[in-house]
N, C-alpha and C. Protein backbone atom coordinates (compact mmCIF):
# COMPACT_ATOMS: atom_id res chain seq x y z
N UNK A 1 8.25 13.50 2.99
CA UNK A 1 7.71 12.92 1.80
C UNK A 1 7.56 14.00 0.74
N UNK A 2 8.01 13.43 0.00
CA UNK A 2 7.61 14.43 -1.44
C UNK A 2 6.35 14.93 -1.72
N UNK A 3 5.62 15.80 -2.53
CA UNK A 3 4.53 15.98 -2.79
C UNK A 3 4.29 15.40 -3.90
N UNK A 4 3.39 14.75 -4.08
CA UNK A 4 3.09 14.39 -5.55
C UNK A 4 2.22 15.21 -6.50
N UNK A 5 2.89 15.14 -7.83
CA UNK A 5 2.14 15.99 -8.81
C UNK A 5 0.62 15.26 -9.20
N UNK A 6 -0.35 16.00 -9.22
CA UNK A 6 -1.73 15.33 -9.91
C UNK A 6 -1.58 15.61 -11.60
N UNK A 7 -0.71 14.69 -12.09
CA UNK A 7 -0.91 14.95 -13.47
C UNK A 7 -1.39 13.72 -13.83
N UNK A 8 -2.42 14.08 -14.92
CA UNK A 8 -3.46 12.85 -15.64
C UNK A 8 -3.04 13.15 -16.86
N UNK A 9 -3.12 11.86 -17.46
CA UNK A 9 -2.65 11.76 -19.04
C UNK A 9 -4.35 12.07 -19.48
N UNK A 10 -4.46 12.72 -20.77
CA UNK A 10 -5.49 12.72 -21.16
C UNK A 10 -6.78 12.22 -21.18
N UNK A 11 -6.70 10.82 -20.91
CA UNK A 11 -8.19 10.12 -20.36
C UNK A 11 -8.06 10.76 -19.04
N UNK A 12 -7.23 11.27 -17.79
CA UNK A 12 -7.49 11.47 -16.62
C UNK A 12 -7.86 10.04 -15.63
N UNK A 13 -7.29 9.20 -15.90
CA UNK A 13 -7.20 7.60 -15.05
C UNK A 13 -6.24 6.94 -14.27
N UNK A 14 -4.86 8.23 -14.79
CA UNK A 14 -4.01 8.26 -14.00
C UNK A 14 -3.83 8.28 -12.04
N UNK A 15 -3.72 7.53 -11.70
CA UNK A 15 -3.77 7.69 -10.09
C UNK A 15 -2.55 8.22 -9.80
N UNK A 16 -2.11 9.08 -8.42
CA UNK A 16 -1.41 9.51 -7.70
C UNK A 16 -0.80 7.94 -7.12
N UNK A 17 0.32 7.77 -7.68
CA UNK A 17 1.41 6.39 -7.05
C UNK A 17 2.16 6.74 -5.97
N UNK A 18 2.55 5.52 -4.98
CA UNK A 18 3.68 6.03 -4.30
C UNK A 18 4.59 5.74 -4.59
N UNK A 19 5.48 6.75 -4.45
CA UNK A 19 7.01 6.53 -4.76
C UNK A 19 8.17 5.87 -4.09
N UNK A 20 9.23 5.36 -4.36
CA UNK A 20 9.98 4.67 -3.59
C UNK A 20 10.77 5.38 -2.53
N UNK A 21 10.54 6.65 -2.75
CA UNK A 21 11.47 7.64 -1.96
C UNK A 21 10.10 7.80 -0.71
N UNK A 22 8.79 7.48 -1.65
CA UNK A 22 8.21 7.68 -0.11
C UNK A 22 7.29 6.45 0.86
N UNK A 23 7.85 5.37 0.18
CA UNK A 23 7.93 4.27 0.95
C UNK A 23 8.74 3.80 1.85
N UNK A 24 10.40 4.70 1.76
CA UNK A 24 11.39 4.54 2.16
C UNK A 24 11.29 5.11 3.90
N UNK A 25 10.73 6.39 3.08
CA UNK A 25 10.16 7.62 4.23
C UNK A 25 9.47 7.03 5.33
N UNK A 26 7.99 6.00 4.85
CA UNK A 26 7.39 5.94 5.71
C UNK A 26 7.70 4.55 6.47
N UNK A 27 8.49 4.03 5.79
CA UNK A 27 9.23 2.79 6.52
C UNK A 27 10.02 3.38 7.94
N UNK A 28 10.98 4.35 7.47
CA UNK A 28 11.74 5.15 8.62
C UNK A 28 11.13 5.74 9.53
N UNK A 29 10.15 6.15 9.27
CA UNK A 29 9.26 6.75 10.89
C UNK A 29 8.58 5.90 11.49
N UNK A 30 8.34 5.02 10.91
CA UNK A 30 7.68 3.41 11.62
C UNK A 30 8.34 2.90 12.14
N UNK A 31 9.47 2.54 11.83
CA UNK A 31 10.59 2.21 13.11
C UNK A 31 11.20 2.69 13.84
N UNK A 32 11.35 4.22 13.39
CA UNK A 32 11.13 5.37 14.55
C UNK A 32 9.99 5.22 15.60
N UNK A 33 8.82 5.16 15.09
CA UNK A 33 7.48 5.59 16.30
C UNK A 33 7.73 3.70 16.64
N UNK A 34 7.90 2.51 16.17
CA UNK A 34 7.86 1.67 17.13
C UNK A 34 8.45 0.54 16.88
N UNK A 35 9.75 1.13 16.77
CA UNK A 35 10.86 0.00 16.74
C UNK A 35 10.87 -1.12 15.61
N UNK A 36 11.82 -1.53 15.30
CA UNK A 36 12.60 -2.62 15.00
C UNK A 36 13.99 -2.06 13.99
N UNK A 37 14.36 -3.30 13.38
CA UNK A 37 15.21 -3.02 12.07
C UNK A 37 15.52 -2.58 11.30
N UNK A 38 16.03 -1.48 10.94
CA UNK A 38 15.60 -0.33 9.75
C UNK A 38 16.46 -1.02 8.81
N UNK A 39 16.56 -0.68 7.59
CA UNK A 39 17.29 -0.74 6.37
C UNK A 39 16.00 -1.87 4.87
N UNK A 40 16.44 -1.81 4.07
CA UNK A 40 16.04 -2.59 3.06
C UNK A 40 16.69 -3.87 3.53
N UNK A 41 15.86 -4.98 2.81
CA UNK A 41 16.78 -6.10 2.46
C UNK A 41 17.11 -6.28 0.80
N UNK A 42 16.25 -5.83 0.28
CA UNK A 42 16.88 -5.79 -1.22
C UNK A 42 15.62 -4.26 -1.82
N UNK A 43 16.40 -3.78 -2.60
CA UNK A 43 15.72 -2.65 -3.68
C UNK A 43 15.08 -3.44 -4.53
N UNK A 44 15.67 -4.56 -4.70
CA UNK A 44 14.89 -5.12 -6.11
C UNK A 44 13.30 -5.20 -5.79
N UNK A 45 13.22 -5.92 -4.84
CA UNK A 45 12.20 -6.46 -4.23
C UNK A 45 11.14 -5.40 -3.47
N UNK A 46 11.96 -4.73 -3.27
CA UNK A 46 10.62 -2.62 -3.00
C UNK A 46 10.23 -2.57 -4.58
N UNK A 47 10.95 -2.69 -5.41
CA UNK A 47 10.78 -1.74 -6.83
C UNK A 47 9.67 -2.43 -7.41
N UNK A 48 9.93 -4.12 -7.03
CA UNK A 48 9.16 -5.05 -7.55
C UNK A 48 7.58 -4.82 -6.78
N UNK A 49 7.65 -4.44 -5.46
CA UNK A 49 6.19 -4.29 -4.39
C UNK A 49 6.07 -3.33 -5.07
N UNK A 50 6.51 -2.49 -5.17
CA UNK A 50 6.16 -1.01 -6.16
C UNK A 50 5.34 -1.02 -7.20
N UNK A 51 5.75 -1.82 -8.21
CA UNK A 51 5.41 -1.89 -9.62
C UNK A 51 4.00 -2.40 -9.53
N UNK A 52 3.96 -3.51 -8.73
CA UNK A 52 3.01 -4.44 -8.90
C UNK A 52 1.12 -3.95 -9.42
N UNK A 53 0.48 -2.83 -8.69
CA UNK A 53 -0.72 -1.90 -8.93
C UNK A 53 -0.33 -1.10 -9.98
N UNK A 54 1.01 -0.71 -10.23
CA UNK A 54 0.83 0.38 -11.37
C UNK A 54 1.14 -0.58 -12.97
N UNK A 55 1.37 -1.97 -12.63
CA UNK A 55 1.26 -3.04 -13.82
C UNK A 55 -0.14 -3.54 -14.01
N UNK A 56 -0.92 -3.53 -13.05
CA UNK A 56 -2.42 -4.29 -12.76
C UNK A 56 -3.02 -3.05 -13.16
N UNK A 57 -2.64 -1.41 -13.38
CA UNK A 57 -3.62 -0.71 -13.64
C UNK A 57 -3.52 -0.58 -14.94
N UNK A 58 -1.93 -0.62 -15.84
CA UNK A 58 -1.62 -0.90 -17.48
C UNK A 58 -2.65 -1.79 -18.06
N UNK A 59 -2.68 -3.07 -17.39
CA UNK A 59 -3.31 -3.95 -17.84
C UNK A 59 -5.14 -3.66 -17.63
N UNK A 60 -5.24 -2.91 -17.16
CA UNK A 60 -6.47 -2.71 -17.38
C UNK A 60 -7.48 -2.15 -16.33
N UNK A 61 -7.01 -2.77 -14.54
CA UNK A 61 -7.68 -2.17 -13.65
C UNK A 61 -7.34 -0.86 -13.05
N UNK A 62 -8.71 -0.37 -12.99
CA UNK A 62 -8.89 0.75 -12.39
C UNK A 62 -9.33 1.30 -10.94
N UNK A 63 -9.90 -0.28 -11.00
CA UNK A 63 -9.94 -0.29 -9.53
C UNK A 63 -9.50 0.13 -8.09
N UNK A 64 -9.28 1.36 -7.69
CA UNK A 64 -8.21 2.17 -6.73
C UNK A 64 -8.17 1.58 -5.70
N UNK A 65 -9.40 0.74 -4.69
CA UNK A 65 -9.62 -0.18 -3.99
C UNK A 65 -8.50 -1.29 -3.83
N UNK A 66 -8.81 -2.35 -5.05
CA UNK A 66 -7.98 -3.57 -5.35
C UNK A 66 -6.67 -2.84 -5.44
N UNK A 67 -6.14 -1.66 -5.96
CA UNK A 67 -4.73 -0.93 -6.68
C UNK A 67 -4.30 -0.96 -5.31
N UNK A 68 -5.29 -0.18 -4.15
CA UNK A 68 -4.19 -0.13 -2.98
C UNK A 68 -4.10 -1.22 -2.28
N UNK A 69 -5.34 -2.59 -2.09
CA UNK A 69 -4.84 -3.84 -1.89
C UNK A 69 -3.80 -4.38 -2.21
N UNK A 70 -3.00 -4.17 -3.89
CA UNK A 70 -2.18 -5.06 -4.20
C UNK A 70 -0.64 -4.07 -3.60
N UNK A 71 -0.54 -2.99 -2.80
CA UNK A 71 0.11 -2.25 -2.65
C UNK A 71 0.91 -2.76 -1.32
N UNK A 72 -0.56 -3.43 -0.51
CA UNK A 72 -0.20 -3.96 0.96
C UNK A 72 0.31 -4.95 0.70
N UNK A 73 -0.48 -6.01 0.23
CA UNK A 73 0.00 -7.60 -0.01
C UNK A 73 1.38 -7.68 -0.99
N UNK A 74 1.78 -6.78 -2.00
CA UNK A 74 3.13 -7.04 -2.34
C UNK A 74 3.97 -6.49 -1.46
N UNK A 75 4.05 -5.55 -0.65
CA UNK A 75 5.18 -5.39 0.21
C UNK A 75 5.17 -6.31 1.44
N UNK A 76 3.76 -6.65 1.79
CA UNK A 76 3.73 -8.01 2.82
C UNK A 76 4.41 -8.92 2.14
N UNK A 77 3.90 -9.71 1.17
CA UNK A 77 4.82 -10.67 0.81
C UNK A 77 5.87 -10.55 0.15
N UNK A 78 6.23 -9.55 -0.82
CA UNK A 78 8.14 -9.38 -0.88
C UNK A 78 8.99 -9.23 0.51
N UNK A 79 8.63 -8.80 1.12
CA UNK A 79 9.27 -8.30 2.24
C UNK A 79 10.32 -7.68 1.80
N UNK A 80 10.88 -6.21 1.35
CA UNK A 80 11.88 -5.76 1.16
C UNK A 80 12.66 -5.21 2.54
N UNK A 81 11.88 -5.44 3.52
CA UNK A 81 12.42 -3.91 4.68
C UNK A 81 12.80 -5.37 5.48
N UNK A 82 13.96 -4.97 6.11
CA UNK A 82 15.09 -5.77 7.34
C UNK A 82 12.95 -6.11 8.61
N UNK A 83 12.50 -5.46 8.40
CA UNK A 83 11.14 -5.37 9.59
C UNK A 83 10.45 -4.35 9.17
N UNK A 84 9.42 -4.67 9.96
CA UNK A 84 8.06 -3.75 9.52
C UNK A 84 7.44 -3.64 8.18
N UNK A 85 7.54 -4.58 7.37
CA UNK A 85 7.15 -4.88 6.57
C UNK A 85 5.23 -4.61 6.57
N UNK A 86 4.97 -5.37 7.49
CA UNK A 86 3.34 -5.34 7.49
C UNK A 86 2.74 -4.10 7.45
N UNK A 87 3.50 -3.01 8.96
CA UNK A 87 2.78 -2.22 9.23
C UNK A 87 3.26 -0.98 7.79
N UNK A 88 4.96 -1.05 7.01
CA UNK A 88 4.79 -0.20 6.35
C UNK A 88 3.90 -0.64 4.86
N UNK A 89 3.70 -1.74 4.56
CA UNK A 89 2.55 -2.53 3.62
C UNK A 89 1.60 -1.61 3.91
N UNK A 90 0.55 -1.79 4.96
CA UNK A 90 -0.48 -1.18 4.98
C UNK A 90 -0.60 -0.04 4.97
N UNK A 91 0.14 1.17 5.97
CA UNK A 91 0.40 2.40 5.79
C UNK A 91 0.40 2.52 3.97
N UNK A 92 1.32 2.15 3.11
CA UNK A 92 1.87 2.73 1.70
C UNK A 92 0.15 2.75 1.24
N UNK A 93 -0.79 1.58 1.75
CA UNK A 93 -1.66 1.06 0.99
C UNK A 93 -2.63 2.29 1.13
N UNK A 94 -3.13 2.59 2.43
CA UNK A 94 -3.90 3.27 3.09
C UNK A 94 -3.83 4.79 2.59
N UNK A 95 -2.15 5.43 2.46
CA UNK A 95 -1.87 6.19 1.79
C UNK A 95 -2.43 6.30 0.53
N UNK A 96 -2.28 5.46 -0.52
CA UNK A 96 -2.38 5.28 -1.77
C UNK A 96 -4.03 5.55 -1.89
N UNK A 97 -4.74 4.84 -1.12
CA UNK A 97 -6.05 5.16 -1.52
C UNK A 97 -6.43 6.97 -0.91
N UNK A 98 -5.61 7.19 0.05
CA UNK A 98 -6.03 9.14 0.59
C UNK A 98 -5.89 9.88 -0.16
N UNK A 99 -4.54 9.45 -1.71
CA UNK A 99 -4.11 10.53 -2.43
C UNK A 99 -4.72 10.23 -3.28
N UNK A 100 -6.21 9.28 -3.43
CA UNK A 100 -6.24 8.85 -4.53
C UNK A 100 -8.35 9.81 -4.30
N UNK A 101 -8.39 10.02 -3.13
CA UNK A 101 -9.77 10.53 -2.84
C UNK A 101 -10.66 9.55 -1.85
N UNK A 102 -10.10 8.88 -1.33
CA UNK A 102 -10.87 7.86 -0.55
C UNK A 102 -10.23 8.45 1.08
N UNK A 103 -11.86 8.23 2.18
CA UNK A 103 -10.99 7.83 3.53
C UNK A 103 -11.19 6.38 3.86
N UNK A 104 -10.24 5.65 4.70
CA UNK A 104 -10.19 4.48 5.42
C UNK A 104 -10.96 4.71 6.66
N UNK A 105 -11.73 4.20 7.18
CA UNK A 105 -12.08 3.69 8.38
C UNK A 105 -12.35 2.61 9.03
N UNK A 106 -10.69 2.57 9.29
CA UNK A 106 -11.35 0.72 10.34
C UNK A 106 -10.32 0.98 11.90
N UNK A 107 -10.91 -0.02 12.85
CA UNK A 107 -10.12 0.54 13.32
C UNK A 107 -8.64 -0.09 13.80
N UNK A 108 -8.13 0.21 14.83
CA UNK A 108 -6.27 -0.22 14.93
C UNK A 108 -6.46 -2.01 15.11
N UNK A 109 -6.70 -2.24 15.60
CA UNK A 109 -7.34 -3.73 15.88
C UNK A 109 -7.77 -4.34 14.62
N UNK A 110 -8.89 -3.79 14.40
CA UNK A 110 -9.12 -4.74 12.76
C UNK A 110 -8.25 -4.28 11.88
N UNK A 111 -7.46 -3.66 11.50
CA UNK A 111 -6.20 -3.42 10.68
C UNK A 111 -5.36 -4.21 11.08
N UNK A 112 -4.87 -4.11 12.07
CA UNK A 112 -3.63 -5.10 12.91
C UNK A 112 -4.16 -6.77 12.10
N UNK A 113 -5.69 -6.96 12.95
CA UNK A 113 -5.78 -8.72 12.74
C UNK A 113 -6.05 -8.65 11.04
N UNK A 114 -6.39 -7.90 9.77
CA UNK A 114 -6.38 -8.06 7.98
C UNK A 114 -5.22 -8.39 8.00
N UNK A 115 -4.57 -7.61 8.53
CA UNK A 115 -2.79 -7.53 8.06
C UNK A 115 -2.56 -8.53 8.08
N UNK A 116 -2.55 -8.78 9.89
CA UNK A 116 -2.04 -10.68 10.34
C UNK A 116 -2.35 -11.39 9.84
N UNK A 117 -3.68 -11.74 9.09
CA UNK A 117 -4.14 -12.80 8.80
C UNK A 117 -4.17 -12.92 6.95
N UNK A 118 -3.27 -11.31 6.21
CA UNK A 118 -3.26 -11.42 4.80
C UNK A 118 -1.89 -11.94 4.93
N UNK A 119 -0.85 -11.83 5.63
CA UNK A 119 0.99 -12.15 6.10
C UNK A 119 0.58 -13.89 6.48
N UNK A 120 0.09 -14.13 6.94
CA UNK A 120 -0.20 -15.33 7.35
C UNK A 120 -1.26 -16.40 6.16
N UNK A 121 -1.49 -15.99 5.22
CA UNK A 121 -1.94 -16.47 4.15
C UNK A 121 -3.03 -17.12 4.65
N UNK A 122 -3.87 -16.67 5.59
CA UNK A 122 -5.36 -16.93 6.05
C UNK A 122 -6.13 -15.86 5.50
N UNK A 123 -5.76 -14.86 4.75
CA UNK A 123 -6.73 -14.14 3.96
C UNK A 123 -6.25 -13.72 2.55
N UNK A 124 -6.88 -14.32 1.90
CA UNK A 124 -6.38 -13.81 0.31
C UNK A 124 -6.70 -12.18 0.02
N UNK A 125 -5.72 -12.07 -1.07
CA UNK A 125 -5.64 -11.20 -1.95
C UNK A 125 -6.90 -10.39 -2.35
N UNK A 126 -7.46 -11.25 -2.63
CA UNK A 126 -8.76 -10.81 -3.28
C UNK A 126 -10.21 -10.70 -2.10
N UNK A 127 -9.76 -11.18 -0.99
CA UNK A 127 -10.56 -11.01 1.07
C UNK A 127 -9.85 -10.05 0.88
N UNK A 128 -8.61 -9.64 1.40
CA UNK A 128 -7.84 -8.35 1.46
C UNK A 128 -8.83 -7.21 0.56
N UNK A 129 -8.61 -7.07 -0.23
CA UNK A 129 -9.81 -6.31 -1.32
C UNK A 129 -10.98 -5.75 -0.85
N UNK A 130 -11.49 -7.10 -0.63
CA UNK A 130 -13.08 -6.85 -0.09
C UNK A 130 -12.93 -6.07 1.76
N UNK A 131 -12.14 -6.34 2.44
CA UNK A 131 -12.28 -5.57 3.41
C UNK A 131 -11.40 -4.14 3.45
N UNK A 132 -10.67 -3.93 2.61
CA UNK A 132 -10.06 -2.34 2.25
C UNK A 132 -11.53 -1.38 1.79
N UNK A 133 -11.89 -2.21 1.13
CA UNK A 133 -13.63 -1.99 0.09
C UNK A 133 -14.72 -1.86 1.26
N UNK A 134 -14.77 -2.52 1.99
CA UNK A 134 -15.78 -2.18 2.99
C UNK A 134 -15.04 -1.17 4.34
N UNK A 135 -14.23 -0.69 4.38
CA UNK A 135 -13.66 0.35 5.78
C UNK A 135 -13.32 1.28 4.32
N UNK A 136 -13.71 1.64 3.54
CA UNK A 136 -12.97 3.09 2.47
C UNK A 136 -14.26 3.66 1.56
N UNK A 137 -14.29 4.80 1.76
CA UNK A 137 -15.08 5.97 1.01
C UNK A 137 -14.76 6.36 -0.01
N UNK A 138 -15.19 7.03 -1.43
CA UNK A 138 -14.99 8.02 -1.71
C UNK A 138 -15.20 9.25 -1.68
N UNK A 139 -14.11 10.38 -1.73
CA UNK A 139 -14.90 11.78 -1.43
C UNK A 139 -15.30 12.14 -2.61
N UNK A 140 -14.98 11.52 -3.74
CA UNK A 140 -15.39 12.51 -4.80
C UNK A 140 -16.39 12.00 -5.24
């Protein structure tokens, strides 16, 4: 994975994004460490899971919480990756909030059943939120 630069535009509100080169990344070692399908099914549709938090933060939120919620749930529901969609969803998400100053703590089990049950449209967007929000810290 690349390193990312901490550059802040003058207000300093800028968050550390992930990049597509390192969504790609962490898709590939996930199906490395536990199998399935590797490849994309469409770029459009990564670029589009991509965009989605760094359009919701233009528009106004700052929210790093909700930013890495909408990080999981658009790559859950675009599904760009042939598989592993869920587990690399949450990873990008989980990521996004570490580079951003937060730790996660929940554990493999209750991650597994948010996931299942945000893919399975038994937990909204905005439930998704609230339990990223209750397992995440800030350090700063």
């Amino acid at each position: 994975m690349k390193r990312h630069s901490r550059r802040k535009p003058a207000g300093g509100t800028e968050p550390v994004w992930i990049e597509e080169g390192d969504a790609l990344a962490i898709h590939a070692r996930l199906i490395e460490l536990h199998g399935g399908a590797a490849g994309l099914r469409g770029q459009a549709l990564l670029a589009s899971a991509l965009a989605r938090p760094r359009q919701h933060h233009a528009y106004g939120s700052a929210d790093l919480i909700k930013l890495s919620a909408l990080y999981t749930v658009a790559i859950v529901r675009n599904h760009p990756f042939a598989d592993g969609n869920k587990r690399t969803g949450f990873v990008v998400g989980v990521l996004f909030l570490e580079l951003n100053g937060f730790e996660f703590h929940a554990s493999e089990e209750e991650a597994t059943q948010a996931v299942l049950r945000l893919a399975a449209g038994n937990l909204t967007e905005e439930e998704y939120a609230i339990w990223v929000g209750k397992n995440s810290k800030s350090l700063r």
